[in-house]
C-alpha atoms as a PDB file:
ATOM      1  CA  UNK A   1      39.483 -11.303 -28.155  1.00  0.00           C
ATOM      2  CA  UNK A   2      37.262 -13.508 -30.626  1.00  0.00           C
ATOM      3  CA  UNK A   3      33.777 -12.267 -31.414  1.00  0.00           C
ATOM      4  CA  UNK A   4      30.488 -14.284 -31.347  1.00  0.00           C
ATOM      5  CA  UNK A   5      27.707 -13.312 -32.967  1.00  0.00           C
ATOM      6  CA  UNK A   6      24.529 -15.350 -31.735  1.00  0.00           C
ATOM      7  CA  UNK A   7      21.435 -15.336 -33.495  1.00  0.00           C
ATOM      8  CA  UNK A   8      18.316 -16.427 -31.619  1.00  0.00           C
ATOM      9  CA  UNK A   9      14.920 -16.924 -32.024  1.00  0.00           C
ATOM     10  CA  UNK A  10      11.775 -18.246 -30.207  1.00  0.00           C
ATOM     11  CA  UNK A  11      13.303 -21.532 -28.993  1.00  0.00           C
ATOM     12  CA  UNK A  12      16.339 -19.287 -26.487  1.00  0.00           C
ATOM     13  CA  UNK A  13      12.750 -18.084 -24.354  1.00  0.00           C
ATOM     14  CA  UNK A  14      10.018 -20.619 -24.812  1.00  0.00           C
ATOM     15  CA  UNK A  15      11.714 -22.689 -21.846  1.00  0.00           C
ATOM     16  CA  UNK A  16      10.940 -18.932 -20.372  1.00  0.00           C
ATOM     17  CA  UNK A  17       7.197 -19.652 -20.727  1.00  0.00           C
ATOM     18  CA  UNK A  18       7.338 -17.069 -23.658  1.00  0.00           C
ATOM     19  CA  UNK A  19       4.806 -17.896 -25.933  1.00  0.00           C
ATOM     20  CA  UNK A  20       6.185 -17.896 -29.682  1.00  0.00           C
ATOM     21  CA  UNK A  21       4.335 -17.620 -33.280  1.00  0.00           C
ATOM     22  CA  UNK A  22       4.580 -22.135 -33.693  1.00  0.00           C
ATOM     23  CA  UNK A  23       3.842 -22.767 -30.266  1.00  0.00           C
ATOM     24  CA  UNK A  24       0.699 -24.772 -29.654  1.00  0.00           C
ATOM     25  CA  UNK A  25      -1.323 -23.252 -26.548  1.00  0.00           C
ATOM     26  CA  UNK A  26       0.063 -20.117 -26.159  1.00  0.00           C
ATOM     27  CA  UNK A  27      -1.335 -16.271 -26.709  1.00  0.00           C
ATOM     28  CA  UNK A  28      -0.715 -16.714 -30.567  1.00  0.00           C
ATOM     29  CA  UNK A  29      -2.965 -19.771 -30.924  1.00  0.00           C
ATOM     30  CA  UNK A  30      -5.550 -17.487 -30.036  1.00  0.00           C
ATOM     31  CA  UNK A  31      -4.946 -14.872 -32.980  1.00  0.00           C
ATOM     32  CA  UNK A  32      -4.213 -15.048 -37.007  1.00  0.00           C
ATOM     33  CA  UNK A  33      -1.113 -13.506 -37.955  1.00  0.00           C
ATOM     34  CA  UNK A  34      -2.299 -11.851 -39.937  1.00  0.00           C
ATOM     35  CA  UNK A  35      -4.474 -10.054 -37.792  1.00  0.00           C
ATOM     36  CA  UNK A  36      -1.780  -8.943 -35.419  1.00  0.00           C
ATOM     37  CA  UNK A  37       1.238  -9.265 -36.531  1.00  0.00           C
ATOM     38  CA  UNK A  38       0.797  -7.095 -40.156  1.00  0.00           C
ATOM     39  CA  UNK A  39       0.928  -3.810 -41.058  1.00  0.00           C
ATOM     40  CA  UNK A  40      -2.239  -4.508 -42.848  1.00  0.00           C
ATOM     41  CA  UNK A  41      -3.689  -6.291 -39.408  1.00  0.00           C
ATOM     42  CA  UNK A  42      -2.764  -2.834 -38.000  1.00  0.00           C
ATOM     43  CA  UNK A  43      -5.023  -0.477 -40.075  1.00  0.00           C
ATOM     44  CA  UNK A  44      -7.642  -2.747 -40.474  1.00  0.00           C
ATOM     45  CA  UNK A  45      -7.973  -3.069 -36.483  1.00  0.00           C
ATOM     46  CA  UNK A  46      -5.465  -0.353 -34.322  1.00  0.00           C
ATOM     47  CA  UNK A  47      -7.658  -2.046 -31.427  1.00  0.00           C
ATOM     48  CA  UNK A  48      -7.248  -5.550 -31.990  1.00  0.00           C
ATOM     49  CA  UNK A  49      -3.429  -5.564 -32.575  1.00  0.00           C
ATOM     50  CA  UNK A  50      -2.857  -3.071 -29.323  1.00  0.00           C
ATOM     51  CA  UNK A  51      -4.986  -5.507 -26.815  1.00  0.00           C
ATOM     52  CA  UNK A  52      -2.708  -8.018 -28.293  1.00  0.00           C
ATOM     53  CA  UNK A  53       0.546  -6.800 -27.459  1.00  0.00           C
ATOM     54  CA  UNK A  54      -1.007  -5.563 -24.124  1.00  0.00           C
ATOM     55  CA  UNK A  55      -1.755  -9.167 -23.512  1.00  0.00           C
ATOM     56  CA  UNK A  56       1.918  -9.913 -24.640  1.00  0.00           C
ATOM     57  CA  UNK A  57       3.690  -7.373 -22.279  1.00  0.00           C
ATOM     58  CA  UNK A  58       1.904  -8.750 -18.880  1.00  0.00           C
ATOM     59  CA  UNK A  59       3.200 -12.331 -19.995  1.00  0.00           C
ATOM     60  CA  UNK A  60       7.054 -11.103 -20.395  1.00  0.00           C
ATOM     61  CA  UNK A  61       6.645  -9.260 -17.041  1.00  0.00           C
ATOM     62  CA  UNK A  62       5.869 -12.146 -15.264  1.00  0.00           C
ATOM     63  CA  UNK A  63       8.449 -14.204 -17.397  1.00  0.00           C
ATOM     64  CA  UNK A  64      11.728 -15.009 -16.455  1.00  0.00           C
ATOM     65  CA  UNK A  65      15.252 -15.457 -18.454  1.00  0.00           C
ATOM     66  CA  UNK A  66      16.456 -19.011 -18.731  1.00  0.00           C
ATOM     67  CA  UNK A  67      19.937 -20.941 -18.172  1.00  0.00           C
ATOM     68  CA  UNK A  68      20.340 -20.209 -22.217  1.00  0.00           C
ATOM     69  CA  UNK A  69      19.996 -16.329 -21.500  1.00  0.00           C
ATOM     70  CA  UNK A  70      22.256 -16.016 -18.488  1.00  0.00           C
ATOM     71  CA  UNK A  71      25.019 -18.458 -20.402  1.00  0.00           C
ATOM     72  CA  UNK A  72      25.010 -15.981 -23.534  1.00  0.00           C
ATOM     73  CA  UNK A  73      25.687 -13.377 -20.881  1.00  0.00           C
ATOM     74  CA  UNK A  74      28.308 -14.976 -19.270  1.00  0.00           C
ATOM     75  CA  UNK A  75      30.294 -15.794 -22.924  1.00  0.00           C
ATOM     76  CA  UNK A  76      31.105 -11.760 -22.644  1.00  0.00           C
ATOM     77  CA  UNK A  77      33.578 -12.390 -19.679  1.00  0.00           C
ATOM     78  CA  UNK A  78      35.944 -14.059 -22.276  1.00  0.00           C
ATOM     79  CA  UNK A  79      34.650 -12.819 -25.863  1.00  0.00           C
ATOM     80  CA  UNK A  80      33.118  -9.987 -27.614  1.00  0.00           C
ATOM     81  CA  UNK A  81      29.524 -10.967 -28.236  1.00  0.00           C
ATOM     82  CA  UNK A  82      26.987 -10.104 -30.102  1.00  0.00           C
ATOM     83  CA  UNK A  83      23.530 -10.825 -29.898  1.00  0.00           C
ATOM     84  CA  UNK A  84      21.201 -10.753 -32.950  1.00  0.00           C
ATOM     85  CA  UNK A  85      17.638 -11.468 -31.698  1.00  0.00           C
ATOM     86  CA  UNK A  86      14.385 -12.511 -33.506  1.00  0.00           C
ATOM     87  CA  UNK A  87      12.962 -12.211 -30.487  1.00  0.00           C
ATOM     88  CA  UNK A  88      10.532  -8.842 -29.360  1.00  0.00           C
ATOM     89  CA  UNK A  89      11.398 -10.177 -25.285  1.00  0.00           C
ATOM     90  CA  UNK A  90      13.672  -8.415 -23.058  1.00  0.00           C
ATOM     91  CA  UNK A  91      14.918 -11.744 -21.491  1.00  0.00           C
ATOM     92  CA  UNK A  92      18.868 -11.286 -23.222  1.00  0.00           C
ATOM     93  CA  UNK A  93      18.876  -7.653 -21.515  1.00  0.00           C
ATOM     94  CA  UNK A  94      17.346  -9.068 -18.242  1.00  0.00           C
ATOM     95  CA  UNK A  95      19.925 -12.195 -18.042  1.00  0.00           C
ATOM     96  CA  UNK A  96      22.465  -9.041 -18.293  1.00  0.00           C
ATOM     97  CA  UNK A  97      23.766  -9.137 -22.503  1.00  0.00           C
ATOM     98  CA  UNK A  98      24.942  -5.269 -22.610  1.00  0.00           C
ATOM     99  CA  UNK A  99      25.075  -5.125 -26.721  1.00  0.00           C
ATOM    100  CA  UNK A 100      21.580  -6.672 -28.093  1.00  0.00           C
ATOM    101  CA  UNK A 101      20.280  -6.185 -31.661  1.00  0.00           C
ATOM    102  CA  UNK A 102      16.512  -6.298 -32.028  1.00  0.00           C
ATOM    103  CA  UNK A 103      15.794  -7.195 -35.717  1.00  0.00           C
ATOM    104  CA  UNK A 104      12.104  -7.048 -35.044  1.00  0.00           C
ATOM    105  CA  UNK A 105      11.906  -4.895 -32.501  1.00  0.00           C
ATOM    106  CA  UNK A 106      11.224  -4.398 -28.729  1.00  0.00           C
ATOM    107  CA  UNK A 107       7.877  -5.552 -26.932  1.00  0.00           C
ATOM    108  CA  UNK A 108       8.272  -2.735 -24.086  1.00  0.00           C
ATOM    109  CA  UNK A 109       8.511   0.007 -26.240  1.00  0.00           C
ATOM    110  CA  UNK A 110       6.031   1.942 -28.650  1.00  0.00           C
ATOM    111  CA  UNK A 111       6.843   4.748 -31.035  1.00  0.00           C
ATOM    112  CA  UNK A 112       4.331   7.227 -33.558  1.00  0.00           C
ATOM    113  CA  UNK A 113       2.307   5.449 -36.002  1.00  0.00           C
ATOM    114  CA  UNK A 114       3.712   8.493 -38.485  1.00  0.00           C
ATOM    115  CA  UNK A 115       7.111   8.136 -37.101  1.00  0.00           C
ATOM    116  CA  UNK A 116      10.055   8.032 -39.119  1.00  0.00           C
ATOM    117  CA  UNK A 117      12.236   4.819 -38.550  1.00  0.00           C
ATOM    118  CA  UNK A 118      14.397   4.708 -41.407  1.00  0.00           C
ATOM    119  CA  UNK A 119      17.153   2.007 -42.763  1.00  0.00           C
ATOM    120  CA  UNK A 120      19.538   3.188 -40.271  1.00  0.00           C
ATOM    121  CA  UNK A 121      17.610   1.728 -37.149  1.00  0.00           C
ATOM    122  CA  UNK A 122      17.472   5.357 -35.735  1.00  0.00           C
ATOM    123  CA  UNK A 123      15.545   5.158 -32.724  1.00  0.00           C
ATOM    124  CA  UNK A 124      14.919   8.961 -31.838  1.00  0.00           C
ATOM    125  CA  UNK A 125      11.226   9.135 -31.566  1.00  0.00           C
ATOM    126  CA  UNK A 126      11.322   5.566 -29.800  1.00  0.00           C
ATOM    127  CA  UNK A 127       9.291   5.060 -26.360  1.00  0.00           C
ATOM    128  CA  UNK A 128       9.900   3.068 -23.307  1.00  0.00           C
ATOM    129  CA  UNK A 129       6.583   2.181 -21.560  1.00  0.00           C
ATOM    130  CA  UNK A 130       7.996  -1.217 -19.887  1.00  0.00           C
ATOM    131  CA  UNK A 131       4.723  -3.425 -19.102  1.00  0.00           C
ATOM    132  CA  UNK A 132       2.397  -0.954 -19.475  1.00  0.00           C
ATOM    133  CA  UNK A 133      -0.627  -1.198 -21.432  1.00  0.00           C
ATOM    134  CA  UNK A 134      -1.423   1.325 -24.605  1.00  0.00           C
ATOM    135  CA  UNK A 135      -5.005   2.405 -25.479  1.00  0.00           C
ATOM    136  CA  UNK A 136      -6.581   3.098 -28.829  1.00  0.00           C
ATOM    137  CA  UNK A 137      -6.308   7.220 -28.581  1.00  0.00           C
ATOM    138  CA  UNK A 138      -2.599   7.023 -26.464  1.00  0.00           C
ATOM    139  CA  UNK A 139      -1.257   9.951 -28.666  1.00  0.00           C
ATOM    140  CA  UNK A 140       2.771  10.514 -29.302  1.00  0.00           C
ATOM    141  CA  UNK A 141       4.320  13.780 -28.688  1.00  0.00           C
ATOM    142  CA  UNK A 142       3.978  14.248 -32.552  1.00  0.00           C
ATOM    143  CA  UNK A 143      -0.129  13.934 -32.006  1.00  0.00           C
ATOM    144  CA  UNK A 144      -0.020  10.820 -33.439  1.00  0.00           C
ATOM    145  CA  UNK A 145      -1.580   7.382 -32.174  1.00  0.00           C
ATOM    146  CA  UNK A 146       1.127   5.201 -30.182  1.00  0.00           C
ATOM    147  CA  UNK A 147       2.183   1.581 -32.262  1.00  0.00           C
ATOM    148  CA  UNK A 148       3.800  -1.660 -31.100  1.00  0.00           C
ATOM    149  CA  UNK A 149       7.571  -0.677 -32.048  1.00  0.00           C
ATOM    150  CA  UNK A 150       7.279  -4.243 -33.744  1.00  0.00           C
ATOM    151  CA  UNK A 151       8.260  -4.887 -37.500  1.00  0.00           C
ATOM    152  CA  UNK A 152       5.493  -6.072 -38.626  1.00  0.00           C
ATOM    153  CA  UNK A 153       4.772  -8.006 -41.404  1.00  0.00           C
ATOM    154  CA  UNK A 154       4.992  -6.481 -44.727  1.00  0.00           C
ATOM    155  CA  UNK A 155       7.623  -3.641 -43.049  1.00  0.00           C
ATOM    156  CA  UNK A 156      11.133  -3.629 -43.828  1.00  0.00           C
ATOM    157  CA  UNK A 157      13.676  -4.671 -41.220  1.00  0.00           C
ATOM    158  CA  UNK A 158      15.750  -1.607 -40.570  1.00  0.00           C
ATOM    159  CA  UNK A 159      18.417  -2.958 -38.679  1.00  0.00           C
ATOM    160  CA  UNK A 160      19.241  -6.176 -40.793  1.00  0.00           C
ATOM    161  CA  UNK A 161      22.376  -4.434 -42.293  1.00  0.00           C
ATOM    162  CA  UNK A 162      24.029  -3.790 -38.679  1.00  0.00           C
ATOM    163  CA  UNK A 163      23.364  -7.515 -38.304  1.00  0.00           C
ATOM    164  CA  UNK A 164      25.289  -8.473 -41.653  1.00  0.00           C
ATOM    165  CA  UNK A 165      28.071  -6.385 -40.601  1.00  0.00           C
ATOM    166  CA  UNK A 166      28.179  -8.676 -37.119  1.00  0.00           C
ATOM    167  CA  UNK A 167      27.990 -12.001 -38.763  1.00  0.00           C
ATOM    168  CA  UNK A 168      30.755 -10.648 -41.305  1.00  0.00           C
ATOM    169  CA  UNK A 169      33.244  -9.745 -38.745  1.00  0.00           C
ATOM    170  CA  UNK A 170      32.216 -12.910 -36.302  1.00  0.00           C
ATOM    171  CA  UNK A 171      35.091 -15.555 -35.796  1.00  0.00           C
ATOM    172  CA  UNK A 172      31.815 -18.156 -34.635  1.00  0.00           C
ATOM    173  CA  UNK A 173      28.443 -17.777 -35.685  1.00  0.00           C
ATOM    174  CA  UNK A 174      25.895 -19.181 -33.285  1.00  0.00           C
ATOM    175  CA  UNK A 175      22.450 -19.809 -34.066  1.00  0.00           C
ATOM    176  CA  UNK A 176      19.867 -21.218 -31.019  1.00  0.00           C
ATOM    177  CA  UNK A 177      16.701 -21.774 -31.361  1.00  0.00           C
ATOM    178  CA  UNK A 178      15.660 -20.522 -34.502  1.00  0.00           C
ATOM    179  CA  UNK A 179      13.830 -22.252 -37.605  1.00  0.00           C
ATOM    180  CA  UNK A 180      15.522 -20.267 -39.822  1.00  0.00           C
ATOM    181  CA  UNK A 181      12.237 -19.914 -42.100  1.00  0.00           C
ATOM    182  CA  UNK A 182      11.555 -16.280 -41.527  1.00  0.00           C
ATOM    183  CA  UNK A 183      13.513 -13.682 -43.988  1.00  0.00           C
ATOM    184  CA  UNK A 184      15.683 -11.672 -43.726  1.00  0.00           C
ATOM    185  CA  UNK A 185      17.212 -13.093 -40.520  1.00  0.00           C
ATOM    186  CA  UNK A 186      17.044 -16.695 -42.252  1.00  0.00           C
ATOM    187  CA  UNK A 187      19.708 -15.743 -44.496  1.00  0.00           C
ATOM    188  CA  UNK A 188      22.138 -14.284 -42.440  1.00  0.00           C
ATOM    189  CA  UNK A 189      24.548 -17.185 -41.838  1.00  0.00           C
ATOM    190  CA  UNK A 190      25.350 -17.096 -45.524  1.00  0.00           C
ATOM    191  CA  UNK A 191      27.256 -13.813 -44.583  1.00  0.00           C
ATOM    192  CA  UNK A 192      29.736 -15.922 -42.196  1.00  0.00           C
ATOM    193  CA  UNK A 193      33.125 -15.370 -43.389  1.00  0.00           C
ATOM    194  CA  UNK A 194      34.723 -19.168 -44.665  1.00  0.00           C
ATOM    195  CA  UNK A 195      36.575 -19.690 -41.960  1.00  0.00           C
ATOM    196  CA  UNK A 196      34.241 -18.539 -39.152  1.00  0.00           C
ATOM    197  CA  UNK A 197      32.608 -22.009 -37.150  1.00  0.00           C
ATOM    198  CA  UNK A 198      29.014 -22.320 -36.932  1.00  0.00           C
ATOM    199  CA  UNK A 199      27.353 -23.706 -34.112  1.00  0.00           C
ATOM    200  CA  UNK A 200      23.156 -24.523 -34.273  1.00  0.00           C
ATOM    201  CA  UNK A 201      21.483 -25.811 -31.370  1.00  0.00           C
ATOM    202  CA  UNK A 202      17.624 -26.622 -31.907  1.00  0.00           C
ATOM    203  CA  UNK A 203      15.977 -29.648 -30.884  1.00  0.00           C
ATOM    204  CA  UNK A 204      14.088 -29.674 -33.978  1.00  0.00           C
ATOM    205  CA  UNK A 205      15.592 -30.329 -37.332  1.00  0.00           C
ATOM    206  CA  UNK A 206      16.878 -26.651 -39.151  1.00  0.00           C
ATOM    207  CA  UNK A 207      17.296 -26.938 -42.970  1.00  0.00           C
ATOM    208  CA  UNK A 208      20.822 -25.347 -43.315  1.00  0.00           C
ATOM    209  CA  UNK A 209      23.064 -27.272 -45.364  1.00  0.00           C
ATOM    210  CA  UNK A 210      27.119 -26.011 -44.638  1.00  0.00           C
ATOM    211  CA  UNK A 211      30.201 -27.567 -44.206  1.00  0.00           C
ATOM    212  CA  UNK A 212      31.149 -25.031 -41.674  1.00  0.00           C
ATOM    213  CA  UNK A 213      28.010 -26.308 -39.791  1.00  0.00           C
ATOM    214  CA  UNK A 214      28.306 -28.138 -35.929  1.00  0.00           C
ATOM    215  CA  UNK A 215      24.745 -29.430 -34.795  1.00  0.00           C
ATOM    216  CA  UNK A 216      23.377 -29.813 -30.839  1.00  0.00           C
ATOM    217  CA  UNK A 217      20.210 -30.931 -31.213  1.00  0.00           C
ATOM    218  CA  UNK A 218      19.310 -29.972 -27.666  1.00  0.00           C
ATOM    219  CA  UNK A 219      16.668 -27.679 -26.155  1.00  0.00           C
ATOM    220  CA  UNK A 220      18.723 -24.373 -25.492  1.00  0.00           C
ATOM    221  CA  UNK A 221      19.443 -24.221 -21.934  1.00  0.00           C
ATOM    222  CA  UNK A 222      21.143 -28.218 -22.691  1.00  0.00           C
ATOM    223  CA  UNK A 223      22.744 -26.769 -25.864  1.00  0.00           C
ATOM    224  CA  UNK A 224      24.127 -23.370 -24.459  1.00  0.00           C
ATOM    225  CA  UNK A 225      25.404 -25.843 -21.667  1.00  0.00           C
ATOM    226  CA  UNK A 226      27.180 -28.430 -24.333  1.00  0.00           C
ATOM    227  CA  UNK A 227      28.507 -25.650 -26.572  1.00  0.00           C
ATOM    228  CA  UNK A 228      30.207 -24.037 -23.387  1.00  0.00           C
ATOM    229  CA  UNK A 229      32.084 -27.154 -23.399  1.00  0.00           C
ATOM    230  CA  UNK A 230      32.752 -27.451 -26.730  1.00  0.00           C
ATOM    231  CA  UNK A 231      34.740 -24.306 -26.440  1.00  0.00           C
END
């Protein structure tokens, strides 16, 4: 069975009605970055950054996956996928993806501001709260005030080295709806073995320059579509 590793970003849920960090008019137009989406952001104002993803949460909850998600699903009835996401949404789970990597983590879960979440991606002290909202003074187990389990910023990205190993081992490598501007996860189609294909749908130019390289310059749910077919 041939494996696919996909790597998305923002573009596979904005036809969701997800906001995402370039979009113009959505929750992030409202914030700097660097306010809340930094570890610094995070001591300077626990508050600020917590309403935030509170505000965050109720939008996923009432969002919806898209045609993209449910195709990327549906590749697993004929190949081993993979899905490396960008993404902090739920929507690959939800449109029923059973093996999802979150490089920068997950929007419905929380975990100890003093928590240990080392290299290897361990997840022990990890918290589910689906849509629920968390409060300046929402204590861990530990004693210790509840975070966003969100890499922010100026944090490493445990779980980029489980990612390598996926695009290394991929026979196709594709990429939708990512800019590819944000490190580390910009970098990981470099780690595509030379004979593995690699398919990029974006509407919107993306500056990677490879002779191994197909282009659909389509929205994703029309690129998922025309790459189905390409197949």
């Amino acid at each position: 069975m041939k494996k696919i590793a996909v790597l998305t970003g923002a573009g596979v849920s904005a036809e969701s009605g997800f906001s995402t960090f370039r979009d113009s008019g959505g929750l992030w137009e409202q914030y700097d970055v660097n306010d809340v989406a930094s570890i610094e952001g995070w001591y300077r104002n626990r508050k600020l950054v917590l309403d935030f993803y509170n505000g965050l949460r109720v939008q996923l909850r009432d969002a919806k996956p898209n045609r993209a998600h449910e195709i990327i699903a549906e590749l697993e009835k004929k190949y081993k996928v993979d899905v490396i996401t960008q993404n902090v949404d739920n929507l690959h789970e939800r449109a029923g993806s059973t093996h999802v990597v979150h490089l920068h983590g997950e929007l419905t879960k929380v975990r100890p501001e003093n928590g240990v979440y080392d290299n290897s991606g361990s997840e022990r002290e990890v918290i589910d709260i689906g849509y629920d909202a968390v409060r300046l003074g929402d204590l861990a187990p530990n004693g210790s005030q509840l975070r966003p389990h969100i890499v922010f910023f100026g944090e490493a990205v445990p779980k980029i080295e489980q990612a390598i190993d996926l695009v290394s081992a991929a026979d196709i490598l594709l990429i939708v709806g990512s800019s590819l501007q944000v490190y580390p996860a910009a970098g990981l189609y470099r780690y595509a073995g030379n004979d593995t294909h690699i398919y990029v749908i974006d509407p919107k130019p993306v500056p990677i320059h490879d002779s191994r390289v197909t282009m659909i310059p389509e929205v994703a749910t029309v690129g998922m579509q025309k790459f189905v077919e390409m197949l």
